[in-house]
C-alpha atoms as a PDB file:
ATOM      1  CA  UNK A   1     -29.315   1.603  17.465  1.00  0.00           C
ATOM      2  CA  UNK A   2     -26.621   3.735  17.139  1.00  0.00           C
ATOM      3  CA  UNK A   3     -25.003   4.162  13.009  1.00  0.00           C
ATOM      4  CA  UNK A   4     -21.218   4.189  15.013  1.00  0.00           C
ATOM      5  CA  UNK A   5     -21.405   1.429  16.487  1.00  0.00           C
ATOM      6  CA  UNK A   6     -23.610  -0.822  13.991  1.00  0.00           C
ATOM      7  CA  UNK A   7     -20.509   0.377  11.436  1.00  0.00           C
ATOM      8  CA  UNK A   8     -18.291  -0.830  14.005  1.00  0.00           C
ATOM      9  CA  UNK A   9     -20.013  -4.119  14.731  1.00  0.00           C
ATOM     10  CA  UNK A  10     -19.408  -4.725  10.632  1.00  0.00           C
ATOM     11  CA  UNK A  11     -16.002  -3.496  10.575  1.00  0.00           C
ATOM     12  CA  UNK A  12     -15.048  -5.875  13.055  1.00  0.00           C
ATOM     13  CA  UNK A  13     -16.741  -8.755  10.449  1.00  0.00           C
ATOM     14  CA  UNK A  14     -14.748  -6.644   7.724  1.00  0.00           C
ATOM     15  CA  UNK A  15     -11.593  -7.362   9.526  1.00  0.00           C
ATOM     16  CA  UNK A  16     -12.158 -10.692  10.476  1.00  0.00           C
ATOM     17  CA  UNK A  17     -13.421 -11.837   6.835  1.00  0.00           C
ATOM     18  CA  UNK A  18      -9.537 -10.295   5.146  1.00  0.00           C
ATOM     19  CA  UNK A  19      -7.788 -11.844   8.080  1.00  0.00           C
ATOM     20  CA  UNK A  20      -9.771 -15.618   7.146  1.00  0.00           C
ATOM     21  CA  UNK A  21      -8.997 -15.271   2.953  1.00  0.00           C
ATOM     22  CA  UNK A  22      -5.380 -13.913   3.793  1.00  0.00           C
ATOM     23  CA  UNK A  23      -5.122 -16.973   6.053  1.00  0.00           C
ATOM     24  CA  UNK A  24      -6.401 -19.265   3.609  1.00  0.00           C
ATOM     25  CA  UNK A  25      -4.300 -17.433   0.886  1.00  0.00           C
ATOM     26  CA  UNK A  26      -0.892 -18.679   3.461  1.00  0.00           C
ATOM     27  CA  UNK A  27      -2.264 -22.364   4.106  1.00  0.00           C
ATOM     28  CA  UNK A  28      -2.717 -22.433   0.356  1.00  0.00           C
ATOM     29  CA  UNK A  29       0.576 -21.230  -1.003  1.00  0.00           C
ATOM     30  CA  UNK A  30       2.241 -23.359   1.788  1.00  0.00           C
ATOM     31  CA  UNK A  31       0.342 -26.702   0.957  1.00  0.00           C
ATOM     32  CA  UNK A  32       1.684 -25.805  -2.698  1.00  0.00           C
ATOM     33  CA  UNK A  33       5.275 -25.368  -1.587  1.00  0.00           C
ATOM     34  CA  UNK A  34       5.344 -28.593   0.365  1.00  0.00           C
ATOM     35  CA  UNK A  35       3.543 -30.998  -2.644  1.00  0.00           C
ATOM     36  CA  UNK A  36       6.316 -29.269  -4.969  1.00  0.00           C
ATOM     37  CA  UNK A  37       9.091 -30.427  -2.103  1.00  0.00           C
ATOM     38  CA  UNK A  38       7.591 -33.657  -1.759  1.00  0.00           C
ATOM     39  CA  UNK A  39       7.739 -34.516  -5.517  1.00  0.00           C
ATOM     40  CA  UNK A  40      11.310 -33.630  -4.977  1.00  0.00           C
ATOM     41  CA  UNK A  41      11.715 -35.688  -2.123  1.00  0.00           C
ATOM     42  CA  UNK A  42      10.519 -39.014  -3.881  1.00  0.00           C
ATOM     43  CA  UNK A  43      12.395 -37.916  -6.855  1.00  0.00           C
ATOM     44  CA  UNK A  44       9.660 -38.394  -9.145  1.00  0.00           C
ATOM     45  CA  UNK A  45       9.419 -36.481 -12.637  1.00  0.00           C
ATOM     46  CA  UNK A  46       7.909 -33.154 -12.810  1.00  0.00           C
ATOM     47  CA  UNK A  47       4.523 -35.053 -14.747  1.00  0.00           C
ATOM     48  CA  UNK A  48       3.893 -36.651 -11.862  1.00  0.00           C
ATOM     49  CA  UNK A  49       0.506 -35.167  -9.749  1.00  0.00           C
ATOM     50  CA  UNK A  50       1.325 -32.242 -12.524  1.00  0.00           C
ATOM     51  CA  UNK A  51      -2.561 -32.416 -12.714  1.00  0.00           C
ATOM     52  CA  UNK A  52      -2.675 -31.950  -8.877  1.00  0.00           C
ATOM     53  CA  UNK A  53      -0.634 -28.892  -9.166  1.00  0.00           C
ATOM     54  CA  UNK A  54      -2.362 -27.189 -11.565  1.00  0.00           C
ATOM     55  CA  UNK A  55      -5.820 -27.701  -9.384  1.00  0.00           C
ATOM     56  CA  UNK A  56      -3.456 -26.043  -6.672  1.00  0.00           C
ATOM     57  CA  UNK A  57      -3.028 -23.158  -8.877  1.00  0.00           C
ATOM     58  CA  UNK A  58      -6.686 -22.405  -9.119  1.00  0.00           C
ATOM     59  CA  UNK A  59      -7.491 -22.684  -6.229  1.00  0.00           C
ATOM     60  CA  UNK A  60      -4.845 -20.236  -5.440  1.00  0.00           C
ATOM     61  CA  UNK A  61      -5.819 -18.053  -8.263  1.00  0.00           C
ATOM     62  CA  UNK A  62      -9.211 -18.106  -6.797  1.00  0.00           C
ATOM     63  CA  UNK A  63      -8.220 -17.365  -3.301  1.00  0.00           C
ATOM     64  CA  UNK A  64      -6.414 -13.937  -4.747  1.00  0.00           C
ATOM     65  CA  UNK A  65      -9.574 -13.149  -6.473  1.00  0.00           C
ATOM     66  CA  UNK A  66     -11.425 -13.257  -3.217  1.00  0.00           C
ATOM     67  CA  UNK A  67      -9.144 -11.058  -1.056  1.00  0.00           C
ATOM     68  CA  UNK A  68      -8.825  -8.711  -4.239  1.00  0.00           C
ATOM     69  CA  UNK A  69     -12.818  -8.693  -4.140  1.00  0.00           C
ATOM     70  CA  UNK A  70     -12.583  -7.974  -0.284  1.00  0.00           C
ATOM     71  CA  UNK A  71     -10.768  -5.002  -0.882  1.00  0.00           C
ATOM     72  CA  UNK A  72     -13.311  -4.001  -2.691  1.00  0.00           C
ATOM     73  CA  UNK A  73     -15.880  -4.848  -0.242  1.00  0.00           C
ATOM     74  CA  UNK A  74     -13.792  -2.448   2.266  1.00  0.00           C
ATOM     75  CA  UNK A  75     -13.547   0.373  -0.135  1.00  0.00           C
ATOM     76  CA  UNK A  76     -17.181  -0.143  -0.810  1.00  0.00           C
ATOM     77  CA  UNK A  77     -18.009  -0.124   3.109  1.00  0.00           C
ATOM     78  CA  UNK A  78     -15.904   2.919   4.079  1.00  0.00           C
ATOM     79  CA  UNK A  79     -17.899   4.918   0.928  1.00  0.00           C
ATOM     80  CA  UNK A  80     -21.572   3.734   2.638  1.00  0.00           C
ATOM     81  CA  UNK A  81     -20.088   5.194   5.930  1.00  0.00           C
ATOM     82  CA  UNK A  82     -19.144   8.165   5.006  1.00  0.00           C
ATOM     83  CA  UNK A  83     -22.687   8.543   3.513  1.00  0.00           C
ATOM     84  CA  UNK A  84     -24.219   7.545   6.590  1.00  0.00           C
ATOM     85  CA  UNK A  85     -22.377  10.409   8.063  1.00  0.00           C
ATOM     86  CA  UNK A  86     -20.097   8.547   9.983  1.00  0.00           C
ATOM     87  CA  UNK A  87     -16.830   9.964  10.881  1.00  0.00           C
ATOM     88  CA  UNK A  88     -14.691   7.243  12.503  1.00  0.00           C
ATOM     89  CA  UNK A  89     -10.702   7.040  12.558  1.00  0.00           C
ATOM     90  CA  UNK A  90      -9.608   4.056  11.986  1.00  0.00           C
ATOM     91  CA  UNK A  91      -6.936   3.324  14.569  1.00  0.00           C
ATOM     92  CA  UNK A  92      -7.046  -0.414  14.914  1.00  0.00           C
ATOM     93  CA  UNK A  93      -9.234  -0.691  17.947  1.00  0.00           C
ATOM     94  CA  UNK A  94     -11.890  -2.674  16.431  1.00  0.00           C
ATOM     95  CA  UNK A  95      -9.541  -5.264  14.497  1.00  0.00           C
ATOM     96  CA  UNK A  96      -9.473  -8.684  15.423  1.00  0.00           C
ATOM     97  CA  UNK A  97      -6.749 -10.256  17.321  1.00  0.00           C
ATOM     98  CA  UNK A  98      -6.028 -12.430  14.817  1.00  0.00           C
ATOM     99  CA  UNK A  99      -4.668  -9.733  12.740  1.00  0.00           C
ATOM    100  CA  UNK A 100      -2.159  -8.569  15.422  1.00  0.00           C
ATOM    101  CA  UNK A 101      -1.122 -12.077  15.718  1.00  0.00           C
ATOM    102  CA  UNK A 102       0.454 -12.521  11.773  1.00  0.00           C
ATOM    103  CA  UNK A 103       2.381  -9.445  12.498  1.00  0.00           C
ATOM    104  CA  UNK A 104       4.585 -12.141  14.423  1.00  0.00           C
ATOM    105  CA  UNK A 105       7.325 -13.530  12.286  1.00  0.00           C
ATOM    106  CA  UNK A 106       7.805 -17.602  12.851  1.00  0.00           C
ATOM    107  CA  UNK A 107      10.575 -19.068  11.608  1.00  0.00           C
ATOM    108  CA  UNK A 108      10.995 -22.920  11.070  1.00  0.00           C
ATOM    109  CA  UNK A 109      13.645 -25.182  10.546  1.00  0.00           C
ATOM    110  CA  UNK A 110      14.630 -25.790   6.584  1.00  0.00           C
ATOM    111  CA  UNK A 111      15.621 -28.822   5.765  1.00  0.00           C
END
């Protein structure tokens, strides 16, 4: 089979694995946002589900590790490609819709 497009067939996976962690990066730091407004909401004191929070963090924390290690992964890749003699440009054919979709800004009501 051809190198190109075996490197393409795991660039696509490349693309599609940073879009899933910067996803899950979002969902996290948004399900931490709303447990902080609903503490606020039931006017409880900050101890309360403090322990909850903290778990939160990590995970978080963890989260940021992975996409930080995925960057690496991608730096990593594009170094093995350019030893296999491939020459590609990288012009955003081969990334997955999903990424063109979070270039769309939503906007929700604030209460």
């Amino acid at each position: 089979m051809d190198k190109v497009f075996v490197a393409k067939r795991v660039a696509k996976k490349l693309f599609e694995t940073e879009a899933a962690v910067d996803s899950a990066l979002v969902e996290a730091s948004e399900l931490m946002s709303e447990m902080l407004k609903a503490r606020k909401d039931v006017n409880t004191s900050l101890v309360f589900a403090d322990d909850v929070q903290v778990k939160m963090m990590e995970a978080i924390k963890a989260l940021s590790e992975a996409r930080t290690a995925m960057v690496g992964v991608h730096t990593e890749l594009n170094e093995a490609k350019l030893r296999l003699g491939i020459r590609t440009q990288m012009n955003g054919e081969n990334k997955p819709t999903v990424l063109a979709d979070q270039s769309q800004t939503t906007l929700r009501e604030v209460i």
